[in-house]
N, C-alpha and C. Protein backbone atom coordinates (compact mmCIF):
# COMPACT_ATOMS: atom_id res chain seq x y z
N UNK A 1 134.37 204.12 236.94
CA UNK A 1 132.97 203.68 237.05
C UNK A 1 132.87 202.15 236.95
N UNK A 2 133.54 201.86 235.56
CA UNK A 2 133.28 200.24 235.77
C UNK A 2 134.22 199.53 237.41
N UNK A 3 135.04 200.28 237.21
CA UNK A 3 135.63 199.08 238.78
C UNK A 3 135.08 199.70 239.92
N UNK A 4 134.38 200.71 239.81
CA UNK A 4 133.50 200.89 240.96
C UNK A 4 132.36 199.74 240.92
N UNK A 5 131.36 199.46 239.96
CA UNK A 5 130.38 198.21 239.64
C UNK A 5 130.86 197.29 240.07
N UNK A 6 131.70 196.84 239.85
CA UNK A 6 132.57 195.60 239.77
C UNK A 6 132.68 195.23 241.93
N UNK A 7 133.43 196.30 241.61
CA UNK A 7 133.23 196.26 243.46
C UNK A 7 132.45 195.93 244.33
N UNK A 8 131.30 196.96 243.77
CA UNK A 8 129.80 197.13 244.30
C UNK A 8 129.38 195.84 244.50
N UNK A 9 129.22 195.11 242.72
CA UNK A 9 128.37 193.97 242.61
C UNK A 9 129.02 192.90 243.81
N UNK A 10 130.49 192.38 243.72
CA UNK A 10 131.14 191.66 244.27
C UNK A 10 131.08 191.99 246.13
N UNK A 11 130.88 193.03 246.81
CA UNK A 11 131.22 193.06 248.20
C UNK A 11 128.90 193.16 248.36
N UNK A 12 128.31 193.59 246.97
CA UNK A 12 126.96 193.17 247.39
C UNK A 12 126.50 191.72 247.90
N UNK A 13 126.99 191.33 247.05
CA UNK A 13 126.74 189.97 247.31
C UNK A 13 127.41 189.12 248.06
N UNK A 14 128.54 189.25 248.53
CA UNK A 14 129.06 189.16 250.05
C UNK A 14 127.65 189.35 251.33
N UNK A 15 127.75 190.64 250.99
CA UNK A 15 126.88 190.80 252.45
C UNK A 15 125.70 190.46 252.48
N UNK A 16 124.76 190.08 251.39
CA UNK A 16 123.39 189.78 251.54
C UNK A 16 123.08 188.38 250.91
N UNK A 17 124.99 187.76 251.38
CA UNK A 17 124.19 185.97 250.15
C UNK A 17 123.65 184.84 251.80
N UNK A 18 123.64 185.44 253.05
CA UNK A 18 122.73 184.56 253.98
C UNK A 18 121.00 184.97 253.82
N UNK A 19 120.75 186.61 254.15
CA UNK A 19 119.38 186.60 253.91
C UNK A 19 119.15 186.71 252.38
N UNK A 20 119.61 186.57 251.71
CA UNK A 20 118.87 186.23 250.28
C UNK A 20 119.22 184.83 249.84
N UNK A 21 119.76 183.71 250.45
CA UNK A 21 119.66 182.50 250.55
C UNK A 21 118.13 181.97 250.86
N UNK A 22 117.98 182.54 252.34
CA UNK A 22 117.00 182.27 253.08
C UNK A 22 115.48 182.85 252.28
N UNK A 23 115.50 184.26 251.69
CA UNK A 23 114.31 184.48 251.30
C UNK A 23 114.15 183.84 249.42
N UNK A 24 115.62 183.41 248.86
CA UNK A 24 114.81 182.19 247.67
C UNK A 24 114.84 180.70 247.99
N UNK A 25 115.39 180.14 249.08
CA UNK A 25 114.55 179.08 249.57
C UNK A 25 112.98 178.70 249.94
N UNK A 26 112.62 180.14 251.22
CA UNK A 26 111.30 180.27 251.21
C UNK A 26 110.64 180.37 250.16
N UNK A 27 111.13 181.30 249.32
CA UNK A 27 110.09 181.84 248.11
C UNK A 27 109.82 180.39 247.56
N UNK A 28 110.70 179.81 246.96
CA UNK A 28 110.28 178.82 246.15
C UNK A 28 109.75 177.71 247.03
N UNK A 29 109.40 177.69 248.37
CA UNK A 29 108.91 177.22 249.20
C UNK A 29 107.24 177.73 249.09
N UNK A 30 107.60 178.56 248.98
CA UNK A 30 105.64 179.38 249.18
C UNK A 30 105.30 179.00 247.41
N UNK A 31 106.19 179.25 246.98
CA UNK A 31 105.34 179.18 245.16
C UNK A 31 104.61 177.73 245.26
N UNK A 32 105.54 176.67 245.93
CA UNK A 32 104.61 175.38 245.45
C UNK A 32 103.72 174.97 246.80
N UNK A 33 103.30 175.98 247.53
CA UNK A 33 101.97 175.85 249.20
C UNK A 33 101.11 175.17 248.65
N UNK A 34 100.44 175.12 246.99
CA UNK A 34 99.46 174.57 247.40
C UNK A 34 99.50 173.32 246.52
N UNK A 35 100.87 173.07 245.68
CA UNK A 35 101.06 171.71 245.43
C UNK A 35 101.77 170.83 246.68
N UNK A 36 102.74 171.42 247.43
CA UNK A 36 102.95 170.58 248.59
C UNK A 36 102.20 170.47 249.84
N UNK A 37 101.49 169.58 250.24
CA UNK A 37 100.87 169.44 251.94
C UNK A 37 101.54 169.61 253.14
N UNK A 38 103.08 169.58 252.78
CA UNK A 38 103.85 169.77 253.98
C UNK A 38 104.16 171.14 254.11
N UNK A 39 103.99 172.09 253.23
CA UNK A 39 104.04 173.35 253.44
C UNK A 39 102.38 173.91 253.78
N UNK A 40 101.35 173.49 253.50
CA UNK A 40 99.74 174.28 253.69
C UNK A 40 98.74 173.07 253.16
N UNK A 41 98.05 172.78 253.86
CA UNK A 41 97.15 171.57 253.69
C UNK A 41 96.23 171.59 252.46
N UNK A 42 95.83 170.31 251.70
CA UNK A 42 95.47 170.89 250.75
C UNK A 42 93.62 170.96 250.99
N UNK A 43 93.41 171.56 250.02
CA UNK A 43 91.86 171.83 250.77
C UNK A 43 90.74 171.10 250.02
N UNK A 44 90.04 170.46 251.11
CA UNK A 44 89.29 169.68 251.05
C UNK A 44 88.35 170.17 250.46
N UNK A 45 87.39 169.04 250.09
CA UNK A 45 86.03 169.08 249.11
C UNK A 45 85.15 168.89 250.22
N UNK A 46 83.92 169.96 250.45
CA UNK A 46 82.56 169.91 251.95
C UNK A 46 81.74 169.67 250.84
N UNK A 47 80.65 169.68 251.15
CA UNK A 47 79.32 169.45 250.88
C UNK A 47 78.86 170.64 249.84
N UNK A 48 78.62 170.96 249.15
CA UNK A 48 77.68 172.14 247.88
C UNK A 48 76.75 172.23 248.78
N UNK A 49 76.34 173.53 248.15
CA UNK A 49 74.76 174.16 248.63
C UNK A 49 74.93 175.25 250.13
N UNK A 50 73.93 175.87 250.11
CA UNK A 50 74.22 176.92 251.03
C UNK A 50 74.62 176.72 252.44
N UNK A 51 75.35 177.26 253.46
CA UNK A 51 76.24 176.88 254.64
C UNK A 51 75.13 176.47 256.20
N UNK A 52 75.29 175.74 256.17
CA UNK A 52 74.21 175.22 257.62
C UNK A 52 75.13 175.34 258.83
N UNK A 53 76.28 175.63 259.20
CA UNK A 53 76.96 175.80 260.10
C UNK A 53 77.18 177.18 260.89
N UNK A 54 76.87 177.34 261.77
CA UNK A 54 76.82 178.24 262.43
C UNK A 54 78.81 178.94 263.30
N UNK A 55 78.90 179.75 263.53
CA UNK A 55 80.20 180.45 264.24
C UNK A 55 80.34 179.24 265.76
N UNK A 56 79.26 179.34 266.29
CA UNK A 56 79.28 178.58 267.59
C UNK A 56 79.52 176.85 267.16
N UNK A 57 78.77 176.50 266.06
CA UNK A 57 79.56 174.79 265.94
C UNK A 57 80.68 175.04 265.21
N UNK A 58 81.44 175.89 264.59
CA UNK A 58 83.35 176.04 264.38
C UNK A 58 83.84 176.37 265.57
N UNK A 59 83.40 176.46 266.03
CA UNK A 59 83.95 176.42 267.64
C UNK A 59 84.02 175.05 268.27
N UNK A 60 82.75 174.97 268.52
CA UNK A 60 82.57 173.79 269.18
C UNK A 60 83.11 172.75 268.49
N UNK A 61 83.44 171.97 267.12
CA UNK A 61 84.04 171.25 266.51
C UNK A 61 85.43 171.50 266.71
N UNK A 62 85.66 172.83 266.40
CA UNK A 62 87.48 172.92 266.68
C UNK A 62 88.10 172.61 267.83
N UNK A 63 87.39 172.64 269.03
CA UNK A 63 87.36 172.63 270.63
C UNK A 63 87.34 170.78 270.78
N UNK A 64 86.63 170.08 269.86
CA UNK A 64 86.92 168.97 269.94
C UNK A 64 88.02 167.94 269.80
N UNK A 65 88.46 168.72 269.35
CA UNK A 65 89.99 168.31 268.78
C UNK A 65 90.94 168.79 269.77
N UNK A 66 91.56 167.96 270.43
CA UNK A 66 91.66 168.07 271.85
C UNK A 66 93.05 168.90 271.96
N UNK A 67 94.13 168.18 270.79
CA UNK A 67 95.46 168.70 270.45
C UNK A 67 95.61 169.89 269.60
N UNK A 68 94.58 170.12 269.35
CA UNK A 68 94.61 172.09 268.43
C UNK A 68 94.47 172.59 269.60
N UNK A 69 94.40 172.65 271.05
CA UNK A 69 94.49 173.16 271.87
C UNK A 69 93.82 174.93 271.29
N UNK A 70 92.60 174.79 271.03
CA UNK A 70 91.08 175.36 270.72
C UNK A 70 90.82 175.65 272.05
N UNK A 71 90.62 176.61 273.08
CA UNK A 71 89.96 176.83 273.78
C UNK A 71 88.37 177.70 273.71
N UNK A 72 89.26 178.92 273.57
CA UNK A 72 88.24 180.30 272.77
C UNK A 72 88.34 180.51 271.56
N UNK A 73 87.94 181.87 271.24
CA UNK A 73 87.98 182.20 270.04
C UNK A 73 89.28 182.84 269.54
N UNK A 74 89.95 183.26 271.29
CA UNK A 74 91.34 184.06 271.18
C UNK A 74 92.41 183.06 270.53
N UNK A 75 92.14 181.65 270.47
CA UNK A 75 93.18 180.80 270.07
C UNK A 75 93.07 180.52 268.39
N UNK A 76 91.83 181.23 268.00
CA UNK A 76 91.64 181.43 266.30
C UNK A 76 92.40 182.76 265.63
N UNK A 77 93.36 182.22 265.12
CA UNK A 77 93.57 183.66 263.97
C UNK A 77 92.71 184.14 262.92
N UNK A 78 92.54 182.78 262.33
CA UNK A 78 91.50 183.40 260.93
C UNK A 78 90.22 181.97 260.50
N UNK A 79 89.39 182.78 260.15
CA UNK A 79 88.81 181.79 259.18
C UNK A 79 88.58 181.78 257.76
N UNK A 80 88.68 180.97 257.01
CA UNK A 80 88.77 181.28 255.45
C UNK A 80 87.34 180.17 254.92
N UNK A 81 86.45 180.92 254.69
CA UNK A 81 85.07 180.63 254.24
C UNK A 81 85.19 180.51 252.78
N UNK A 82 84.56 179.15 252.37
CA UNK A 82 85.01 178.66 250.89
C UNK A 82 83.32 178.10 250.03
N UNK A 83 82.31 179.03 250.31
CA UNK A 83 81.53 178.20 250.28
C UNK A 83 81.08 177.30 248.81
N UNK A 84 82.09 178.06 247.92
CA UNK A 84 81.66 177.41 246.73
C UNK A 84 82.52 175.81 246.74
N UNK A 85 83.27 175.88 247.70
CA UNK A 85 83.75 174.56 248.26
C UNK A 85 83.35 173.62 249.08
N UNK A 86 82.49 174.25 249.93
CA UNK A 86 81.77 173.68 251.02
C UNK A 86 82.58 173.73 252.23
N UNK A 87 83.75 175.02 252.23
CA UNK A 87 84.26 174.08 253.32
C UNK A 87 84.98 175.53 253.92
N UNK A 88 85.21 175.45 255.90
CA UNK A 88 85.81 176.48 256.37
C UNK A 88 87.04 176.47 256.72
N UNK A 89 87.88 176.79 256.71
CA UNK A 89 89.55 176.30 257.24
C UNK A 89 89.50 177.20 258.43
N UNK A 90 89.51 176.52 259.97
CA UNK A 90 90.18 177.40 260.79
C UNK A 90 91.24 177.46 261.24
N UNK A 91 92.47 178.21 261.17
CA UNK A 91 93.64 178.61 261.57
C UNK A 91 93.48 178.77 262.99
N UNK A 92 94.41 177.91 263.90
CA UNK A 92 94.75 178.09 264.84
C UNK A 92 95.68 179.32 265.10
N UNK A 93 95.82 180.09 266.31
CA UNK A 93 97.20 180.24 266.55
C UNK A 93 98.44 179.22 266.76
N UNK A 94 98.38 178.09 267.04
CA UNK A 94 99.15 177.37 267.20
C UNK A 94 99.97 176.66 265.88
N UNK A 95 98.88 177.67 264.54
CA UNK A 95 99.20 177.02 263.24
C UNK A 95 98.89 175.61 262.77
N UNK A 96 98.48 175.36 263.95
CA UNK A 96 97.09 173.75 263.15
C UNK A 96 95.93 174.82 262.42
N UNK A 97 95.69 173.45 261.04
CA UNK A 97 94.28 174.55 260.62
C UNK A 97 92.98 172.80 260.75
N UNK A 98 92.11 173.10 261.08
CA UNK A 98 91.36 173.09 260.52
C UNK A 98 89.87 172.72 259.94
N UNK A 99 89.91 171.99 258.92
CA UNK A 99 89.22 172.12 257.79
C UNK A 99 87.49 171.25 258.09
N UNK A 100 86.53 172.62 258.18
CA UNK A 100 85.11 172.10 258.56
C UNK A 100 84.23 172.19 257.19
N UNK A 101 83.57 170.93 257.01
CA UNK A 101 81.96 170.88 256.14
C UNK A 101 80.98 172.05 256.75
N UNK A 102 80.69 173.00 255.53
CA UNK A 102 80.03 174.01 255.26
C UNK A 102 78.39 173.64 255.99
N UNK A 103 78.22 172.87 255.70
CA UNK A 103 76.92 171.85 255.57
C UNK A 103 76.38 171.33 256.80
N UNK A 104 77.47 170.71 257.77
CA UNK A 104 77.24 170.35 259.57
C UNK A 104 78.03 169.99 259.65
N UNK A 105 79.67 170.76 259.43
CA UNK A 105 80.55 170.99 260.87
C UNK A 105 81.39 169.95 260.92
N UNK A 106 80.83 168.84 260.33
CA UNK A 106 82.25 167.81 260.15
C UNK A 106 83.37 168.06 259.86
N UNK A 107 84.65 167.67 260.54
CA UNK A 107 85.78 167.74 260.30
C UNK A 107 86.09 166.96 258.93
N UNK A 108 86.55 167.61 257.76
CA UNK A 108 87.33 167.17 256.49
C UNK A 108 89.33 166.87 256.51
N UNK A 109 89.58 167.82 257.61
CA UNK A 109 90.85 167.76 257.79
C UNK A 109 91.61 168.46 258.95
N UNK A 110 92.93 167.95 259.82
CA UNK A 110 93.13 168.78 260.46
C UNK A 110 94.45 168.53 260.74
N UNK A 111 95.28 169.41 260.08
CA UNK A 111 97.10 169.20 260.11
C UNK A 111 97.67 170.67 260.31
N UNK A 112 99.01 170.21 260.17
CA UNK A 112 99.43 171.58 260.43
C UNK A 112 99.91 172.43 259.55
N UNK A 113 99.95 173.70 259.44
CA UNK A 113 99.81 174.44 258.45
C UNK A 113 101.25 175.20 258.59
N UNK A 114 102.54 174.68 257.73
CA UNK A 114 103.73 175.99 258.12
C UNK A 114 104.06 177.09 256.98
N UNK A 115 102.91 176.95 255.98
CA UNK A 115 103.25 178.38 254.95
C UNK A 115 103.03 180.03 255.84
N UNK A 116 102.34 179.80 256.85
CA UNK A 116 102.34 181.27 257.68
C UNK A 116 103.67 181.74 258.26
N UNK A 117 104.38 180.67 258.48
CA UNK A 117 105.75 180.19 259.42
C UNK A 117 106.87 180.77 258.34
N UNK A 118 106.87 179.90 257.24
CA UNK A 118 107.31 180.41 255.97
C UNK A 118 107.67 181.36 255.71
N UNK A 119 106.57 181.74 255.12
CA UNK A 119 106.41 183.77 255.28
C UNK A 119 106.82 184.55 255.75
N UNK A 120 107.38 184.39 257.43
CA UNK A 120 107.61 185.01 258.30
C UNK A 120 109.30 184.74 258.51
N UNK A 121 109.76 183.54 257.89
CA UNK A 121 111.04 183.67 257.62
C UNK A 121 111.13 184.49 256.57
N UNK A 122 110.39 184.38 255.15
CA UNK A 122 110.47 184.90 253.84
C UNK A 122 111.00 186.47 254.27
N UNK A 123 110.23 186.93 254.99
CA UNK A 123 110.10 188.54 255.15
C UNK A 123 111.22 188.94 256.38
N UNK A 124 111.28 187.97 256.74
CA UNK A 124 112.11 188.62 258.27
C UNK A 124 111.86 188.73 259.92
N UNK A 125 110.35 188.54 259.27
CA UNK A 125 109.43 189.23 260.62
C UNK A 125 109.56 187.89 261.57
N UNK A 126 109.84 186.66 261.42
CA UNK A 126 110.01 185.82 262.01
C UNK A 126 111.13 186.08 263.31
N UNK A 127 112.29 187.10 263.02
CA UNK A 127 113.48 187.14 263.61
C UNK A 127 113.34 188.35 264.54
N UNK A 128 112.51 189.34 263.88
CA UNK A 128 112.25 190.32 264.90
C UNK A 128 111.45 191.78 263.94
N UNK A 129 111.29 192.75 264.09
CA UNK A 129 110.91 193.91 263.57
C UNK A 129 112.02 194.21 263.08
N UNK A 130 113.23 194.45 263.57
CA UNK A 130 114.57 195.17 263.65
C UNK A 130 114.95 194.30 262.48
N UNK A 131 114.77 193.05 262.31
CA UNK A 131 115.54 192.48 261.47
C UNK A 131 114.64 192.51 259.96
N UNK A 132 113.45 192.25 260.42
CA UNK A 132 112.97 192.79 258.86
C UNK A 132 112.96 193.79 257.92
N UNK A 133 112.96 194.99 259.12
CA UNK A 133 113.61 196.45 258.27
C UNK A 133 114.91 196.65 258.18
N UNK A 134 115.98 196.34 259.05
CA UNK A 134 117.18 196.52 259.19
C UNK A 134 118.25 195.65 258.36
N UNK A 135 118.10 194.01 258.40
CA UNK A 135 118.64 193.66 257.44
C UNK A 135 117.88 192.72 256.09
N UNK A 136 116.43 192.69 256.07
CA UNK A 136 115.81 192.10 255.00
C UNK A 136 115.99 193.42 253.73
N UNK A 137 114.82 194.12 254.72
CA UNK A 137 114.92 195.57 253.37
C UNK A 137 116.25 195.73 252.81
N UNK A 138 117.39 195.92 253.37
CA UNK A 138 118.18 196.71 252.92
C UNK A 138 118.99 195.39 252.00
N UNK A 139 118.86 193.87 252.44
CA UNK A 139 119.54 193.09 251.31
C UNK A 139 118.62 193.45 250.02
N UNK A 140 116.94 193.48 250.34
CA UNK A 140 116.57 193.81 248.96
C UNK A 140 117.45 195.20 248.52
N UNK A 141 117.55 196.18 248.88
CA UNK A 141 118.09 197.48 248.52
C UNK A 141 119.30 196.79 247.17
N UNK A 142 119.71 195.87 248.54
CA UNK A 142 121.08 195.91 247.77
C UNK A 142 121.03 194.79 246.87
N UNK A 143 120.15 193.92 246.64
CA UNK A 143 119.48 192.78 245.71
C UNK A 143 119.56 193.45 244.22
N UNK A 144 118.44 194.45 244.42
CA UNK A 144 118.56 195.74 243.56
C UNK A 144 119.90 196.33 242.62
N UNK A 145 120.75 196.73 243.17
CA UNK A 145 121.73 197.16 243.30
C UNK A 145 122.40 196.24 242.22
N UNK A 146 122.84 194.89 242.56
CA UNK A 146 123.11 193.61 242.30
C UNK A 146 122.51 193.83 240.75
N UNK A 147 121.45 193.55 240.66
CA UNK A 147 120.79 193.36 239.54
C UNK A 147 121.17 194.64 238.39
N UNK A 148 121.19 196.10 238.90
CA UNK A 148 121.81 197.23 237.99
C UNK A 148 122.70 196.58 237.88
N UNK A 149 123.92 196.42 238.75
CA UNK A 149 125.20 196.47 238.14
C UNK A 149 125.80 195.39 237.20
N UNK A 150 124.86 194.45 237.73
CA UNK A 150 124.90 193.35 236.68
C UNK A 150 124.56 193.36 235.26
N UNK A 151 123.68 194.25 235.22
CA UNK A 151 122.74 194.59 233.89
C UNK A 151 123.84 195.10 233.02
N UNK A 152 124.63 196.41 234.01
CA UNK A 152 126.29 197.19 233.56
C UNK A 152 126.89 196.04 233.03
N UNK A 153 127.45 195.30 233.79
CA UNK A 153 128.69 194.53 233.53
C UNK A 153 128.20 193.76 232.51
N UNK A 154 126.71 193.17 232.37
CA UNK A 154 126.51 192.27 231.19
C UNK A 154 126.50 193.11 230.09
N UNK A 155 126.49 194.59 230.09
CA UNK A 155 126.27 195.56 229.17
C UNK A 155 127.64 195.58 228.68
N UNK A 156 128.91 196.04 229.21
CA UNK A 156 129.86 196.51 228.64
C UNK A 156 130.39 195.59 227.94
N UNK A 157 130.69 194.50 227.42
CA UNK A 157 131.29 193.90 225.94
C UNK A 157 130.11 194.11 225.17
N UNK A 158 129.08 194.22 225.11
CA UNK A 158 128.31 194.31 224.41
C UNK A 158 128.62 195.48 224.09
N UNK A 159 128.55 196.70 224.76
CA UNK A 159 129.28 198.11 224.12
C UNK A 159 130.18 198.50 223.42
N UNK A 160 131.35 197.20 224.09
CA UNK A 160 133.01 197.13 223.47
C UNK A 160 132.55 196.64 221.90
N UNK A 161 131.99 195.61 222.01
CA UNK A 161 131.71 195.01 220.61
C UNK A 161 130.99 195.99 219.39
N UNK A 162 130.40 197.08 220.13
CA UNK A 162 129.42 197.62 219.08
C UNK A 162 130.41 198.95 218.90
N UNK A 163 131.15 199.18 219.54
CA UNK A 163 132.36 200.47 219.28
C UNK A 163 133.32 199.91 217.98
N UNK A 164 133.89 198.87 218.46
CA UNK A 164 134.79 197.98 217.67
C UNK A 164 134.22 198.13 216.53
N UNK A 165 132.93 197.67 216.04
CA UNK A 165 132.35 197.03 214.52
C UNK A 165 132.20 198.68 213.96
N UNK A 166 131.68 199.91 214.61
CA UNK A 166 131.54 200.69 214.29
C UNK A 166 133.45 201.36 214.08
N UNK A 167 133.95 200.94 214.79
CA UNK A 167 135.59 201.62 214.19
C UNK A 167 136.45 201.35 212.84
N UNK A 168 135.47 199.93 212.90
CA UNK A 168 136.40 199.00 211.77
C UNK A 168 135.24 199.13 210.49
N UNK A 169 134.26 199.89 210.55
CA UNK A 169 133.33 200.06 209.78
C UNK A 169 133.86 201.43 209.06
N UNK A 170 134.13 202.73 210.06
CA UNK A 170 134.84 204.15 209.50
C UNK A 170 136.17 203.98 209.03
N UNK A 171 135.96 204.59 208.14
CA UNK A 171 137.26 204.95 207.23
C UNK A 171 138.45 205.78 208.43
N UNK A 172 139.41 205.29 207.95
CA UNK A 172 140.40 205.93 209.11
C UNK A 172 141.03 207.36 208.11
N UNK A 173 140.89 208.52 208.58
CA UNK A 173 141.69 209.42 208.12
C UNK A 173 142.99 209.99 208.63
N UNK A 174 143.58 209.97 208.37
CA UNK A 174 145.08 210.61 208.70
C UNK A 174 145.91 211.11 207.72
């Protein structure tokens, strides 16, 4: 059993130390999105008070911006409505976001946004479907795995040690 662990742990981590490189780089990439700007823009301060901007001027403002290459609405993924901020972030597809006054539509900010990008390495899905189930999941499987047997191996002197104190504790009969 133990040199089975031993095995396990050692040829686990062989096979899953590229995508689990890649997903604790990202990770600790996404933990600090909203202290770094080069990973997700940080978000601006609009105007207080209730929203005077209409769907058709986030359009029309985003459309102004000649290089978000804004046409329709098909070139928007999301909008993230902040009003206790004053302010709307629109996500391009192109992964530019952005950032409109609640109030009339003024632009507060407009850069590019790669924590979506991120993510999509984080998980896999960046590389394909096949690769996010096929070899992301299964490094977690075996991430997993890693972590039992490790738990084992950090376990057994600790076992050895508590056999020992208990041998040298009993009286020996013979």
């Amino acid at each position: 059993m133990n040199r089975w662990t031993r095995k396990l742990h050692r040829w686990g981590a062989v096979l899953i130390a590229a995508p689990l490189l890649l997903v604790i780089v990202t990770g600790l990439m996404l933990q600090l999105k909203k202290q770094v700007a080069w990973v997700q823009p940080p978000t601006q301060k609009g105007t207080p008070g209730p929203p005077g901007t209409s769907f058709g001027q986030i359009l029309a403002m985003t459309q102004s911006i000649p290089e978000r290459g804004v046409r329709t609405w098909d070139d928007i993924t999301r909008l993230d409505v902040q009003p206790s901020k004053g302010i709307v972030k629109v996500q391009c597809a192109n992964n530019w976001e952005v950032q409109l006054d609640l109030a009339d539509a003024t632009v507060r900010s407009s850069l590019y946004r790669r924590s979506d990008w991120i993510e999509s390495l984080h998980d896999g899905s960046y590389f394909s479907q096949f690769a996010k189930l096929w070899i992301f999941f299964p490094s977690g499987l075996v991430l997993f795995l890693l972590w039992v047997t490790g738990a084992w191996l950090w376990y057994l002197p600790v076992r050895a040690r508590q056999r020992k104190k208990y041998r040298d504790r009993t009286p020996q009969t013979n």
